[in-house]
N, C-alpha and C. Protein backbone atom coordinates (compact mmCIF):
# COMPACT_ATOMS: atom_id res chain seq x y z
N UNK A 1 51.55 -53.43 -59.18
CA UNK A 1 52.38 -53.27 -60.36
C UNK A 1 52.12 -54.38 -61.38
N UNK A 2 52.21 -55.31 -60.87
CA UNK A 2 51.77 -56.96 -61.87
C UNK A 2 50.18 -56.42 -62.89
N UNK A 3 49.47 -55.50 -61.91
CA UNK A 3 47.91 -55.22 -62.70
C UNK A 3 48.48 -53.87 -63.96
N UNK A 4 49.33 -53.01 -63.60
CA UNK A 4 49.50 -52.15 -64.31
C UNK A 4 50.25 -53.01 -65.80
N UNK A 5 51.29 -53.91 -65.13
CA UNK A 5 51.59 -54.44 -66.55
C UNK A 5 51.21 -55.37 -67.73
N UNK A 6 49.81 -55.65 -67.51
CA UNK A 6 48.50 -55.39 -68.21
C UNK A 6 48.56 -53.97 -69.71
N UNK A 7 48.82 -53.09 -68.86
CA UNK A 7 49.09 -52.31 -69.88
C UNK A 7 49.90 -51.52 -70.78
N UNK A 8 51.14 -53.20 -70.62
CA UNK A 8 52.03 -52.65 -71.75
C UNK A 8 51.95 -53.46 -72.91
N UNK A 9 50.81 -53.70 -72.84
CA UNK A 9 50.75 -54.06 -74.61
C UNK A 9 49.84 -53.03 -75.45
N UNK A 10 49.80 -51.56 -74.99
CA UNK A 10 49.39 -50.51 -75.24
C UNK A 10 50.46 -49.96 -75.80
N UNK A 11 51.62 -49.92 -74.84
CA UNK A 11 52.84 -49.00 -75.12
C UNK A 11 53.30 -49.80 -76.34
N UNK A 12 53.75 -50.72 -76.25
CA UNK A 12 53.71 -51.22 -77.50
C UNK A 12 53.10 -50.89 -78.61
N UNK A 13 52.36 -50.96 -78.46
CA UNK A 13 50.92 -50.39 -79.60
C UNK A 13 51.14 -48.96 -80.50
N UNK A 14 51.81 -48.87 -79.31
CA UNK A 14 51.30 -47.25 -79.19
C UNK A 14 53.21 -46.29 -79.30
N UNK A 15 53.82 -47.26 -79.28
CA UNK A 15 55.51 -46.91 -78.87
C UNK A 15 55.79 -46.14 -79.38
N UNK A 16 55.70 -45.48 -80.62
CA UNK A 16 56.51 -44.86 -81.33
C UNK A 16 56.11 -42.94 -80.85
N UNK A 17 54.37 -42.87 -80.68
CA UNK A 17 54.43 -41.96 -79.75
C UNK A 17 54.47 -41.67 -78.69
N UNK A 18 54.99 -42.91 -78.02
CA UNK A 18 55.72 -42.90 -76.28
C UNK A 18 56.73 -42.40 -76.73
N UNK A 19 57.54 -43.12 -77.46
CA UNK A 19 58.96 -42.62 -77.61
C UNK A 19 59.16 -40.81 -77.98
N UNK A 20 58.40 -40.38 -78.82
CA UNK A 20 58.18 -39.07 -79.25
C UNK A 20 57.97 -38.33 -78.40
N UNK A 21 57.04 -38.63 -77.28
CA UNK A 21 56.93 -37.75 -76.16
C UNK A 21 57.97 -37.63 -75.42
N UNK A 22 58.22 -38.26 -74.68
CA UNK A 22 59.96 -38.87 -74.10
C UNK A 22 61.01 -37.67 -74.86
N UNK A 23 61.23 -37.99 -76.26
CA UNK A 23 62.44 -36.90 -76.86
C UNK A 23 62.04 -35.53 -76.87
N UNK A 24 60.28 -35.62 -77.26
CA UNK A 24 59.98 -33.72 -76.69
C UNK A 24 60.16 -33.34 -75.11
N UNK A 25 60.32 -34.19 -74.80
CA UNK A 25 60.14 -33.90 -72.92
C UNK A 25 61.55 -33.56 -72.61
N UNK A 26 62.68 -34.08 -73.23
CA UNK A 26 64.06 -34.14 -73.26
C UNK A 26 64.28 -33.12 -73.96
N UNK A 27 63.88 -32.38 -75.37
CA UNK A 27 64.63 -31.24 -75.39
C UNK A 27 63.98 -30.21 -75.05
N UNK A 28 62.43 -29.69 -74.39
CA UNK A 28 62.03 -29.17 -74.00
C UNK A 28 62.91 -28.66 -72.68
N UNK A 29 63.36 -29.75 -71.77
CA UNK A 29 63.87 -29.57 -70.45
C UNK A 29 65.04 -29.02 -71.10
N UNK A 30 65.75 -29.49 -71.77
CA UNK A 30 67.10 -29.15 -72.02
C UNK A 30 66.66 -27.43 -71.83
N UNK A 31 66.60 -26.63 -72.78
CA UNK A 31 66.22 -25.68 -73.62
C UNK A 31 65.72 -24.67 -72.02
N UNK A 32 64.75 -25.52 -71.26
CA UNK A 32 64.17 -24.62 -70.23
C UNK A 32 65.48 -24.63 -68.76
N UNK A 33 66.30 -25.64 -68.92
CA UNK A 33 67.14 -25.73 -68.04
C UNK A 33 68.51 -24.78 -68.20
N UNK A 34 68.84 -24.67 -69.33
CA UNK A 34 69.62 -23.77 -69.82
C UNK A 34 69.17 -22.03 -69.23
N UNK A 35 68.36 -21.76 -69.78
CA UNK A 35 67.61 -20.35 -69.42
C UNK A 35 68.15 -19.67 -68.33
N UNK A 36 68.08 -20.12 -66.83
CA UNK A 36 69.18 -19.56 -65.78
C UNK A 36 69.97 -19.35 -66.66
N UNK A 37 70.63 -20.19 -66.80
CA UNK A 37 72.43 -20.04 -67.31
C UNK A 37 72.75 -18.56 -68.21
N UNK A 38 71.80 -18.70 -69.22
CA UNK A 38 71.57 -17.83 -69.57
C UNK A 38 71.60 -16.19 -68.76
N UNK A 39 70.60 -16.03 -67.94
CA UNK A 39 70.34 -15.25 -67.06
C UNK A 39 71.70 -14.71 -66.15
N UNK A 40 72.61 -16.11 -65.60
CA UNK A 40 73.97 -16.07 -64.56
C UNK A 40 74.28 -15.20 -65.82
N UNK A 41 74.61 -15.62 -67.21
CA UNK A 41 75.65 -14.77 -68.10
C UNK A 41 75.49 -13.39 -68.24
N UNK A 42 74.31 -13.51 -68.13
CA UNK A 42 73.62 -12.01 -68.71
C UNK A 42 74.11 -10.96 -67.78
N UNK A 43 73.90 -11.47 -66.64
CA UNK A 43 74.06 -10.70 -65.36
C UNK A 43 75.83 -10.15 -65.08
N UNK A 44 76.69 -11.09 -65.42
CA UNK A 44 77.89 -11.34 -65.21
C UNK A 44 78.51 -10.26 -66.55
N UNK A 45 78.20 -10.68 -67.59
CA UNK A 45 78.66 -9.80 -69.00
C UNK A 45 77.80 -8.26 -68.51
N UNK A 46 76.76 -8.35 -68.39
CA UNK A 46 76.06 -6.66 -67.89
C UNK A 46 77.45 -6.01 -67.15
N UNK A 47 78.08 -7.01 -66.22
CA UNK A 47 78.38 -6.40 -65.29
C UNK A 47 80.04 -5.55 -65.76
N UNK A 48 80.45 -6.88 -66.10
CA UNK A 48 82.14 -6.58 -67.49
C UNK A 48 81.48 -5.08 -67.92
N UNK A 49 80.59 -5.10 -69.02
CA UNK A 49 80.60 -4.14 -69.94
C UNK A 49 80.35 -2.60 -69.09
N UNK A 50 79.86 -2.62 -68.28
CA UNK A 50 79.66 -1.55 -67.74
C UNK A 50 80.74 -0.61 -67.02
N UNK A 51 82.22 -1.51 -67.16
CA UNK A 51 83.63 -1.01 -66.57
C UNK A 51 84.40 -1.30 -67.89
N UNK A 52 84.15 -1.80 -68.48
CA UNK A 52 85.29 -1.78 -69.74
C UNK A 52 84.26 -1.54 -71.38
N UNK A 53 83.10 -1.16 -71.35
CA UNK A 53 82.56 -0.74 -73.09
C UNK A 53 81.62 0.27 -72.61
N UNK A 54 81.09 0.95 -73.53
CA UNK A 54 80.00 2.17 -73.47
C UNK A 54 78.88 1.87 -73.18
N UNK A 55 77.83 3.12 -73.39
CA UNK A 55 76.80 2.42 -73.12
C UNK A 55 76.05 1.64 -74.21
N UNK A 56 75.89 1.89 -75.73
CA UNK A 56 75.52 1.57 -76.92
C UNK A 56 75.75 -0.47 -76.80
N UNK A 57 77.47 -0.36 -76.50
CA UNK A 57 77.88 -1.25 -76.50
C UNK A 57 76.84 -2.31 -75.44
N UNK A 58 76.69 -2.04 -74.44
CA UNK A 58 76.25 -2.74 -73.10
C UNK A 58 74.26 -3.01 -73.43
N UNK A 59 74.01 -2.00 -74.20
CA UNK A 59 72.68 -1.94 -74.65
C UNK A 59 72.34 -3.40 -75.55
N UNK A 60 73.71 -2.95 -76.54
CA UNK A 60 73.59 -4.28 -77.52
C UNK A 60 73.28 -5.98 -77.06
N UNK A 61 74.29 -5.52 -76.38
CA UNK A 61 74.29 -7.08 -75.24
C UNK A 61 73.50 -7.72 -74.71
N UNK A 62 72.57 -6.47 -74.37
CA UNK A 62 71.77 -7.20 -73.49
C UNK A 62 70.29 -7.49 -74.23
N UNK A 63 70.48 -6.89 -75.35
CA UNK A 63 69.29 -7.05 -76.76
C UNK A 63 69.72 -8.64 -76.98
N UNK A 64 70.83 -8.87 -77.07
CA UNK A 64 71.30 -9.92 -77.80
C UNK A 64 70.82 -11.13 -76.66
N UNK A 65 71.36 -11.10 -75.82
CA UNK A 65 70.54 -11.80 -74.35
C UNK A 65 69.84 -11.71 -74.60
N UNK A 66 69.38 -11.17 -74.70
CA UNK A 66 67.01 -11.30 -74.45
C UNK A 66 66.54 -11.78 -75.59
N UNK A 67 67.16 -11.62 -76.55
CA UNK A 67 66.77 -12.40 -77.57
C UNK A 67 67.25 -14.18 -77.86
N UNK A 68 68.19 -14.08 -77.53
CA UNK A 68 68.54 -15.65 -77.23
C UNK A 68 67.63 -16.06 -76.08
N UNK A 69 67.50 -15.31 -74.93
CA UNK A 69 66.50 -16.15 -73.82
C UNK A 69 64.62 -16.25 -74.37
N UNK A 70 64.62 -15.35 -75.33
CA UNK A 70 63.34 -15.30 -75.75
C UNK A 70 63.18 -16.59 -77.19
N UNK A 71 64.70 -16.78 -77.50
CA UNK A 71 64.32 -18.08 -78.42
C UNK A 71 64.23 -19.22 -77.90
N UNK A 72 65.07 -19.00 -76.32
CA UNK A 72 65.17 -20.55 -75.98
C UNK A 72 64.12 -21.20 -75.19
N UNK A 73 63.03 -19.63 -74.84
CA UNK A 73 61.60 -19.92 -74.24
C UNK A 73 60.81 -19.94 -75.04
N UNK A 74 60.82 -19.91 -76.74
CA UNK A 74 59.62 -20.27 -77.47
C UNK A 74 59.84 -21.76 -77.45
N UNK A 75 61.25 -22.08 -78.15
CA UNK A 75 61.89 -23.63 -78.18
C UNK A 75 61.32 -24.48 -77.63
N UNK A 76 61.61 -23.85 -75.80
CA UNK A 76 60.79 -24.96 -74.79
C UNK A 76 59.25 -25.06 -75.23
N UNK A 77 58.95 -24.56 -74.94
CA UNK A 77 57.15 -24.09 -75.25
C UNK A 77 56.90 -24.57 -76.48
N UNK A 78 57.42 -24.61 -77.46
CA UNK A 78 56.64 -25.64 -78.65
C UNK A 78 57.50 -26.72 -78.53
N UNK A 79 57.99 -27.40 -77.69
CA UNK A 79 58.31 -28.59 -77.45
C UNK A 79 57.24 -29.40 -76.33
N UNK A 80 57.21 -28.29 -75.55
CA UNK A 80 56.33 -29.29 -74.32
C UNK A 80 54.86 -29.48 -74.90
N UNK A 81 54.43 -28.40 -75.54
CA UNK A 81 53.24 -28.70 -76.57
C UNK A 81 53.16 -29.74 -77.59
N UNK A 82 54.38 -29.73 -77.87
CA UNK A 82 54.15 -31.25 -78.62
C UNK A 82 54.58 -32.27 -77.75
N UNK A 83 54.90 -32.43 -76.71
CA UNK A 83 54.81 -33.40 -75.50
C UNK A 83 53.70 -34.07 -75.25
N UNK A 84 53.02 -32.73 -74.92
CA UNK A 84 51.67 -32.82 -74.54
C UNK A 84 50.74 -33.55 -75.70
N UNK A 85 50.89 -32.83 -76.41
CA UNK A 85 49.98 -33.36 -77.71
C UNK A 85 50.20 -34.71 -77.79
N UNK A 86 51.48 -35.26 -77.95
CA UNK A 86 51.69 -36.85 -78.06
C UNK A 86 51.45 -37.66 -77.14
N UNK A 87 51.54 -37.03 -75.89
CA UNK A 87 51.39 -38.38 -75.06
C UNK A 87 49.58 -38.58 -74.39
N UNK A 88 49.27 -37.18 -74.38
CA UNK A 88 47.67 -36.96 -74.22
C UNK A 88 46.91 -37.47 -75.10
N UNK A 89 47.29 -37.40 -76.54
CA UNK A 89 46.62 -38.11 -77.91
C UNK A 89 46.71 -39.97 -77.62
N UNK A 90 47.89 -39.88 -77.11
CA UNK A 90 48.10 -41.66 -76.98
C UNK A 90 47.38 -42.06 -76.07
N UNK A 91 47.48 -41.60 -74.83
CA UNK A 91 46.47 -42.02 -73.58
C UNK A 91 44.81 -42.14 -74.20
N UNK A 92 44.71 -41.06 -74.83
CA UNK A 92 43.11 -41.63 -75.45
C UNK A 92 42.88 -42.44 -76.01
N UNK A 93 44.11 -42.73 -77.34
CA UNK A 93 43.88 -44.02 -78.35
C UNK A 93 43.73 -45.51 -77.39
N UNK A 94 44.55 -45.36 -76.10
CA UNK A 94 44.57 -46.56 -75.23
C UNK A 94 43.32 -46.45 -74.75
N UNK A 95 42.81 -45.56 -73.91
CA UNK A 95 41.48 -45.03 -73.69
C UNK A 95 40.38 -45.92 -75.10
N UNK A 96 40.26 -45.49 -75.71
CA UNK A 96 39.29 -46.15 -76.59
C UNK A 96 39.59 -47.46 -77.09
N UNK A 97 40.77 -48.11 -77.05
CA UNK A 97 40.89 -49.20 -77.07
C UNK A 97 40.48 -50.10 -76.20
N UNK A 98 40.61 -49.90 -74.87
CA UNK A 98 40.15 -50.15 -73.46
C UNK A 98 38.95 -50.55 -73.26
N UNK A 99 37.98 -49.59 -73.69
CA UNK A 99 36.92 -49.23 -73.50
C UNK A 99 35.93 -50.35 -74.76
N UNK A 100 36.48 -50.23 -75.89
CA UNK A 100 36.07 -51.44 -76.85
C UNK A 100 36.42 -52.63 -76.14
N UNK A 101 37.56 -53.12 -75.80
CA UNK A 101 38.12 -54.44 -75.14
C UNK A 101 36.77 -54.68 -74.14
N UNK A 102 36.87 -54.09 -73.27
CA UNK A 102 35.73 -53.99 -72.09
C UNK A 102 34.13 -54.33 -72.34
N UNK A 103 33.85 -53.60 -73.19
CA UNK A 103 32.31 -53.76 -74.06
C UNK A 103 32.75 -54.94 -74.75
N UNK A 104 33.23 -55.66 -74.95
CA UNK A 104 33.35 -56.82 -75.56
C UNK A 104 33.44 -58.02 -75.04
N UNK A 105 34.38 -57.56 -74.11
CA UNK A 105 34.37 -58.72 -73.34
C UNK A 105 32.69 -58.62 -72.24
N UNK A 106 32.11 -57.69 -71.86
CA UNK A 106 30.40 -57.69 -71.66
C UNK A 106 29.37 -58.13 -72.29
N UNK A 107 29.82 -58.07 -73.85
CA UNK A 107 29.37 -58.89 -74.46
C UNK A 107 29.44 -60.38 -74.90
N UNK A 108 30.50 -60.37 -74.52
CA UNK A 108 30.65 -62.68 -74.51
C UNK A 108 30.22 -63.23 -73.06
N UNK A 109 30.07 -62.12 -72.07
CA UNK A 109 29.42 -62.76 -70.54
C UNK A 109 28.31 -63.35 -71.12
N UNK A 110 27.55 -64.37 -70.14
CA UNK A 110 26.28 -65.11 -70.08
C UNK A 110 25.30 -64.19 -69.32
N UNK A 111 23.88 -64.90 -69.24
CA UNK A 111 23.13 -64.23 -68.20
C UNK A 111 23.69 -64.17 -66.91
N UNK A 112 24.04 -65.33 -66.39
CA UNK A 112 24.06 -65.41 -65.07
C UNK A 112 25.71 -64.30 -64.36
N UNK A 113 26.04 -63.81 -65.60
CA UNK A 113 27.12 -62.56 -64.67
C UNK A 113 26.75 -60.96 -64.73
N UNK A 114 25.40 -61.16 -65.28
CA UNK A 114 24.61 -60.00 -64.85
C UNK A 114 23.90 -59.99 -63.89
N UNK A 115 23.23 -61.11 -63.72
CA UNK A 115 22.76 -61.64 -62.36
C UNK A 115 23.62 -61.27 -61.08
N UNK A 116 24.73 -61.40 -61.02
CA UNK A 116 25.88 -61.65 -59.82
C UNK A 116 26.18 -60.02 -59.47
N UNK A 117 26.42 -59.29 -60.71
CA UNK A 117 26.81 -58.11 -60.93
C UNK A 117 25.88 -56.78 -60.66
N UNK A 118 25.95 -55.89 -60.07
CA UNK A 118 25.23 -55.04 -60.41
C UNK A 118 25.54 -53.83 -61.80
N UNK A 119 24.64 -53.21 -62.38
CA UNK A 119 24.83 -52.35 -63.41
C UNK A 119 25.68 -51.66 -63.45
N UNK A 120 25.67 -50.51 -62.27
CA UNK A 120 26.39 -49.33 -61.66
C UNK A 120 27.60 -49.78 -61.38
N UNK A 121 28.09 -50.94 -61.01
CA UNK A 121 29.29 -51.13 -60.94
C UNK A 121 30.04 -51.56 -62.67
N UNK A 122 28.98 -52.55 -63.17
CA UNK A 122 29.89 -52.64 -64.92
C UNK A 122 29.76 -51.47 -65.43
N UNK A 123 28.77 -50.28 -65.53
CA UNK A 123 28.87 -49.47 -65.58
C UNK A 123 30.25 -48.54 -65.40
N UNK A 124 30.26 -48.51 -64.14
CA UNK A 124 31.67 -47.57 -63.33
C UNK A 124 32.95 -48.09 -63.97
N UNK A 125 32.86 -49.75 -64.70
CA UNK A 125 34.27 -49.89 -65.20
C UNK A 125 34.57 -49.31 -65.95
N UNK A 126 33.24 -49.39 -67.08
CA UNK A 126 33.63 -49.25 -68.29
C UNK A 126 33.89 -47.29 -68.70
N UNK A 127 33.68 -46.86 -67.74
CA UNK A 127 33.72 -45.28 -67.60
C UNK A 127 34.60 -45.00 -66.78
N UNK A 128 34.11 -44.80 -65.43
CA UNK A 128 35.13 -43.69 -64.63
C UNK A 128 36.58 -44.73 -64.47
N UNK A 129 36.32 -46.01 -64.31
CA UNK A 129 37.83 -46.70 -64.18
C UNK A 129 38.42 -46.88 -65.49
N UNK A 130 38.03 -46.62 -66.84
CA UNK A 130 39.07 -46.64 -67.59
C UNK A 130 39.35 -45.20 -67.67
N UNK A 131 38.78 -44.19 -67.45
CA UNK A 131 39.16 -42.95 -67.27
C UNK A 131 40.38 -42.68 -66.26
N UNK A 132 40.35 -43.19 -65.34
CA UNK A 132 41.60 -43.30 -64.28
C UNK A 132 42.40 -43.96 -64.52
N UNK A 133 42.51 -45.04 -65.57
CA UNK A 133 43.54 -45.30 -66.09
C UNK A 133 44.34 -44.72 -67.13
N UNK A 134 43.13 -43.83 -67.57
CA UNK A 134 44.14 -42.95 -69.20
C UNK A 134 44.60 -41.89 -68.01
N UNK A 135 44.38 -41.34 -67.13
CA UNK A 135 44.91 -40.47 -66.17
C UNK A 135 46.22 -41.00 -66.11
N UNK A 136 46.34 -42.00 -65.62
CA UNK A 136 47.91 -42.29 -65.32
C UNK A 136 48.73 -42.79 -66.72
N UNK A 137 47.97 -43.17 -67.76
CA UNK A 137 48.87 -42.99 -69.08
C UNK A 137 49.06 -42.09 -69.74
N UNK A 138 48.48 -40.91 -69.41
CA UNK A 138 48.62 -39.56 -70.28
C UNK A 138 49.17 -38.64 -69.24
N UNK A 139 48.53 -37.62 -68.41
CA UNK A 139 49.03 -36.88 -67.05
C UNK A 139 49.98 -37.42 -66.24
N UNK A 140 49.90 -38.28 -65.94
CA UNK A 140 50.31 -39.16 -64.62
C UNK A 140 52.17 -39.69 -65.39
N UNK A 141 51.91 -40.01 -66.87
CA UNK A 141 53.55 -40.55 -67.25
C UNK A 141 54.21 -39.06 -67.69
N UNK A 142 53.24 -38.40 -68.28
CA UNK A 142 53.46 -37.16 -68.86
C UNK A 142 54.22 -36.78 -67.43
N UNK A 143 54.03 -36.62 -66.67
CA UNK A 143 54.31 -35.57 -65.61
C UNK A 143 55.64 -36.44 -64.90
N UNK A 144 55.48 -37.36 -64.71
CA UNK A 144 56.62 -38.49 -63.94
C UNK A 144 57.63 -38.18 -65.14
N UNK A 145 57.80 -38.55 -66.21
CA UNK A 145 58.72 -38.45 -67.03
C UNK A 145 59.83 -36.91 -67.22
N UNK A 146 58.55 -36.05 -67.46
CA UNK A 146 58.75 -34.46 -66.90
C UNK A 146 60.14 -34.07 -65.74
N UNK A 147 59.26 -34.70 -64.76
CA UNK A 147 59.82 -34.01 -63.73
C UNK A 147 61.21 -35.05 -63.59
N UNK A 148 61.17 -36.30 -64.34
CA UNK A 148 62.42 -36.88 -64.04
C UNK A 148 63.97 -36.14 -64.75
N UNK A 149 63.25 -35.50 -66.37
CA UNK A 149 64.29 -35.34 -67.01
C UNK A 149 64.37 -33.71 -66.16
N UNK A 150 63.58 -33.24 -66.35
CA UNK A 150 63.66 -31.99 -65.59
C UNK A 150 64.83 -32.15 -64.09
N UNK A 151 64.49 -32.75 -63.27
CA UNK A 151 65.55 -32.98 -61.91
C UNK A 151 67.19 -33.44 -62.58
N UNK A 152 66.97 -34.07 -63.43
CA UNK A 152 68.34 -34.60 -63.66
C UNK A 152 69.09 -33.47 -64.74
N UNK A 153 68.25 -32.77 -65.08
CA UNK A 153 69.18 -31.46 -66.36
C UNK A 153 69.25 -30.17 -65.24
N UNK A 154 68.62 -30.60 -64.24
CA UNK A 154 68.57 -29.20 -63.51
C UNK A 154 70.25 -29.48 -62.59
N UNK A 155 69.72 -30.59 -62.08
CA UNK A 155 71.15 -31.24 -61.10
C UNK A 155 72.29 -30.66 -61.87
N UNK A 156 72.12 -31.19 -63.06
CA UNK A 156 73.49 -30.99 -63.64
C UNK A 156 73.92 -29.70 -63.79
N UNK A 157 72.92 -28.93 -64.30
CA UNK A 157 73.41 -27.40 -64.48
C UNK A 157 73.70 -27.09 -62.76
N UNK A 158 73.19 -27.49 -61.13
CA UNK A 158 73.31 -26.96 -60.52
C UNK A 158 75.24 -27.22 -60.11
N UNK A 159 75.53 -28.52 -60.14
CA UNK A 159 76.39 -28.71 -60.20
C UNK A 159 77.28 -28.14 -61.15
N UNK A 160 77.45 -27.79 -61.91
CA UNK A 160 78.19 -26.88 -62.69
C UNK A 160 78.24 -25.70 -62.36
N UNK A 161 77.42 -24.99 -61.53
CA UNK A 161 77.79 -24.05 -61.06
C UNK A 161 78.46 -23.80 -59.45
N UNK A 162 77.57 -24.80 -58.78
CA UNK A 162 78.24 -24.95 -57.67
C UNK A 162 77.77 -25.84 -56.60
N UNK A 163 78.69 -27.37 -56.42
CA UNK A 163 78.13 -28.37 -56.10
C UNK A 163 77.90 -28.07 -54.76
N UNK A 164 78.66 -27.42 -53.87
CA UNK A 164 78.20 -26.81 -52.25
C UNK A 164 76.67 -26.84 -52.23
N UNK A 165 76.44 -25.92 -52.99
CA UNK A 165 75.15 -25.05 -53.05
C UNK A 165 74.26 -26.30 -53.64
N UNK A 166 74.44 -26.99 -54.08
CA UNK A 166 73.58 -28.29 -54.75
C UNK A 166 73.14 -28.74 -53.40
N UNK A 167 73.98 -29.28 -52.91
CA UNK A 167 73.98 -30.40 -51.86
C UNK A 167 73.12 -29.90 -50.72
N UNK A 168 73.35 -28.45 -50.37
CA UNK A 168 72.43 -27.52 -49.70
C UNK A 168 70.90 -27.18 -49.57
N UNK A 169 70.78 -27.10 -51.64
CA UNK A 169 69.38 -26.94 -51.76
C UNK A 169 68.60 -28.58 -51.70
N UNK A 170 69.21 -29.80 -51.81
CA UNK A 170 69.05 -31.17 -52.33
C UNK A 170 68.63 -31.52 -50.72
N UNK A 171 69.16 -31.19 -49.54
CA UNK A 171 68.84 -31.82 -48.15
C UNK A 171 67.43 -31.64 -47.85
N UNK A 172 67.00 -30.73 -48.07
CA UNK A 172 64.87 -31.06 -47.57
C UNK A 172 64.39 -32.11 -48.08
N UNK A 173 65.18 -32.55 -49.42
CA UNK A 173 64.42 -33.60 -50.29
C UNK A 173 64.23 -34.46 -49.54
N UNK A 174 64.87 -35.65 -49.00
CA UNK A 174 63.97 -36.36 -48.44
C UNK A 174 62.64 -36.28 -47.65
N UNK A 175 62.98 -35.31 -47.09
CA UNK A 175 61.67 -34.67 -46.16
C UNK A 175 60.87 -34.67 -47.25
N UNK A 176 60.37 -33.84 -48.09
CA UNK A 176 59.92 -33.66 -48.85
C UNK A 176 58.90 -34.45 -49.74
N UNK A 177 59.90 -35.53 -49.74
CA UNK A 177 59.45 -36.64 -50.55
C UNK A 177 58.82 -37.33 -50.01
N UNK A 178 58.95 -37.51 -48.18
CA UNK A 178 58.16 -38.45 -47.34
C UNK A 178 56.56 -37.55 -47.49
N UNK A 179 56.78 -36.42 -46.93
CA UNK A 179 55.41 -35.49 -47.28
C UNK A 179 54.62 -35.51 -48.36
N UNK A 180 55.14 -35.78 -50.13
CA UNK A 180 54.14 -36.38 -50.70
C UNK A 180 53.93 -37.19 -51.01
N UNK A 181 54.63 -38.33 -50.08
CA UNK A 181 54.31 -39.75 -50.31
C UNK A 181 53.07 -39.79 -49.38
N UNK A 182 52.57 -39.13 -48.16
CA UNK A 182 51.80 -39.05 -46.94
C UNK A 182 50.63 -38.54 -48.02
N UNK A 183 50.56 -37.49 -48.52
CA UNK A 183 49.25 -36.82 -48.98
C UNK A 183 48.63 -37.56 -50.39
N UNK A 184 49.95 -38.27 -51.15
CA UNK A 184 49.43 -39.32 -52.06
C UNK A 184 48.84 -40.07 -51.72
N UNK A 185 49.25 -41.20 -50.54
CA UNK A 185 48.25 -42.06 -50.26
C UNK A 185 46.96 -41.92 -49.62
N UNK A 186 47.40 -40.78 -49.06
CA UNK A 186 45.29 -40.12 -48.29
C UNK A 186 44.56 -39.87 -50.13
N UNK A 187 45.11 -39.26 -50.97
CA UNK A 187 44.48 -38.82 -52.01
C UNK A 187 43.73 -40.20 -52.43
N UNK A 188 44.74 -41.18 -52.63
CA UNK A 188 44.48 -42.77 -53.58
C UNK A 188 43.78 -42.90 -52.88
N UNK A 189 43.45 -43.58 -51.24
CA UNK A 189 42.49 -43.87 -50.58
C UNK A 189 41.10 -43.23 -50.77
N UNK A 190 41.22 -41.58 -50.79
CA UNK A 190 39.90 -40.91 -51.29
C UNK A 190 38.95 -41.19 -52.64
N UNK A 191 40.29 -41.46 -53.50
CA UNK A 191 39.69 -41.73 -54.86
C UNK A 191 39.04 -42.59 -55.28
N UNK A 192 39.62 -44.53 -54.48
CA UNK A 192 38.84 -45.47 -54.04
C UNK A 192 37.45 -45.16 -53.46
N UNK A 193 37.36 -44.18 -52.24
CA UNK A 193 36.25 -44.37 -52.06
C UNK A 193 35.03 -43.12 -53.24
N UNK A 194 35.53 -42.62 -53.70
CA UNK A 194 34.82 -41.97 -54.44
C UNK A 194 34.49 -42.75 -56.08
N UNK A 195 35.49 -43.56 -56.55
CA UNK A 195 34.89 -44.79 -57.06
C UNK A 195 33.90 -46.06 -57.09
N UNK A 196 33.75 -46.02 -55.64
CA UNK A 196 32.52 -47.27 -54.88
C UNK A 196 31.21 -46.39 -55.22
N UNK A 197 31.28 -44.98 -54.32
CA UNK A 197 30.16 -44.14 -54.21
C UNK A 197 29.76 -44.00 -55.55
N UNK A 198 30.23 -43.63 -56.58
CA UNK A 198 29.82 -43.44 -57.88
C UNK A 198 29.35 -44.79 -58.68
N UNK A 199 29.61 -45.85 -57.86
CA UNK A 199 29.32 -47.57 -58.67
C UNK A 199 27.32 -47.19 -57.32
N UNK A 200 27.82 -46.98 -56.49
CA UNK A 200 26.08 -46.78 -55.98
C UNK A 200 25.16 -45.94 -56.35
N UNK A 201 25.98 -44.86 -56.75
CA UNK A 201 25.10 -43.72 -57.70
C UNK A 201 24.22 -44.29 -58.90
N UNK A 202 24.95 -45.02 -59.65
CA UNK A 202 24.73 -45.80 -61.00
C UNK A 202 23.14 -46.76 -60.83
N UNK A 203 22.21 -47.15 -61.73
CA UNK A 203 21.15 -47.85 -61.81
C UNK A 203 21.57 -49.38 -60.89
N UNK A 204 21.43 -49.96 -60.04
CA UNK A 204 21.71 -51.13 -59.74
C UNK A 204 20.81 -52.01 -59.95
């Protein structure tokens, strides 16, 4: 963690479309979390109208539903697109910032740390490892952020409907969570070694 915070003088840099992504990610979820709710109503009013209004009447209704659920799924959808757009656009600008920093600082080395060094490995920094780092500033926050506001607007709507049933569907989680904590770290370990192999691939 101490190496990652290295790179918050990016976010900084860069804050105002961190922050932007963040509020599209927030009303995107909102908007997509609602939608059930939507759906419980739809289902519930279908059900009223069909013992107390006609059929014209019950037709209307459910036009009117589908059209509210069809606004509140464009809503989401050009929100998470501009999610995407902002925080994927930023990860590159850090990306190419990175990548200048890096070539620069290769260029104030002396002879003798080319000597020490092999190619394929300064090579591998200045490519596939700053590439794995815009991974986790673009995908990697994109998606953590996501799924945070997402769990916490979902909770809430579940609880509002019925905290029993929350607490019910919420018990695998831990399990759950130990399981992709297990397949994350086999992944990271793989990726390490597929980082070395690609520094031997390279001219040495």
């Amino acid at each position: 963690m101490r190496s990652l915070g290295y790179l918050n003088k990016y976010f900084i840099k860069y804050k105002w479309r961190f922050l932007l992504g963040i509020l599209f990610t927030v009303v995107s979820n909102y908007f997509g979390s609602r939608m059930p709710v939507i759906v419980m109503d739809a289902v519930n009013g279908m059900k009223n109208e069909l013992y107390t209004s006609t059929v014209e009447s019950s037709i209307l209704l459910a036009l009117k539903i589908g059209g509210i659920y069809m606004l509140f799924s464009f809503i989401k959808g050009f929100f998470l697109f501009l999610m995407r757009q902002t925080i994927i656009i930023m990860s590159r600008l850090i990306e190419y910032d990175m990548k200048n920093e890096v070539f620069a600082q290769y260029q104030r080395m002396g002879f003798a740390f080319y000597q020490r060094n092999r190619i394929g490995d300064l090579m591998n920094r200045i490519s596939e490892d700053v590439s794995q780092v815009r991974s986790y500033l673009g995908p990697g926050i994109m998606y953590s952020i996501n799924l945070v506001v997402m769990f916490a607007l979902c909770i809430y709507q579940m609880v509002q409907i019925s905290p029993m049933l929350t607490v019910y569907v919420l018990l695998p989680l831990p399990l759950m969570s130990f399981m992709i904590y297990k397949v994350s770290s086999k992944m990271n370990a793989l990726s390490k070694e597929v980082q070395s192999e690609q520094s031997h691939l390279s001219f040495s």
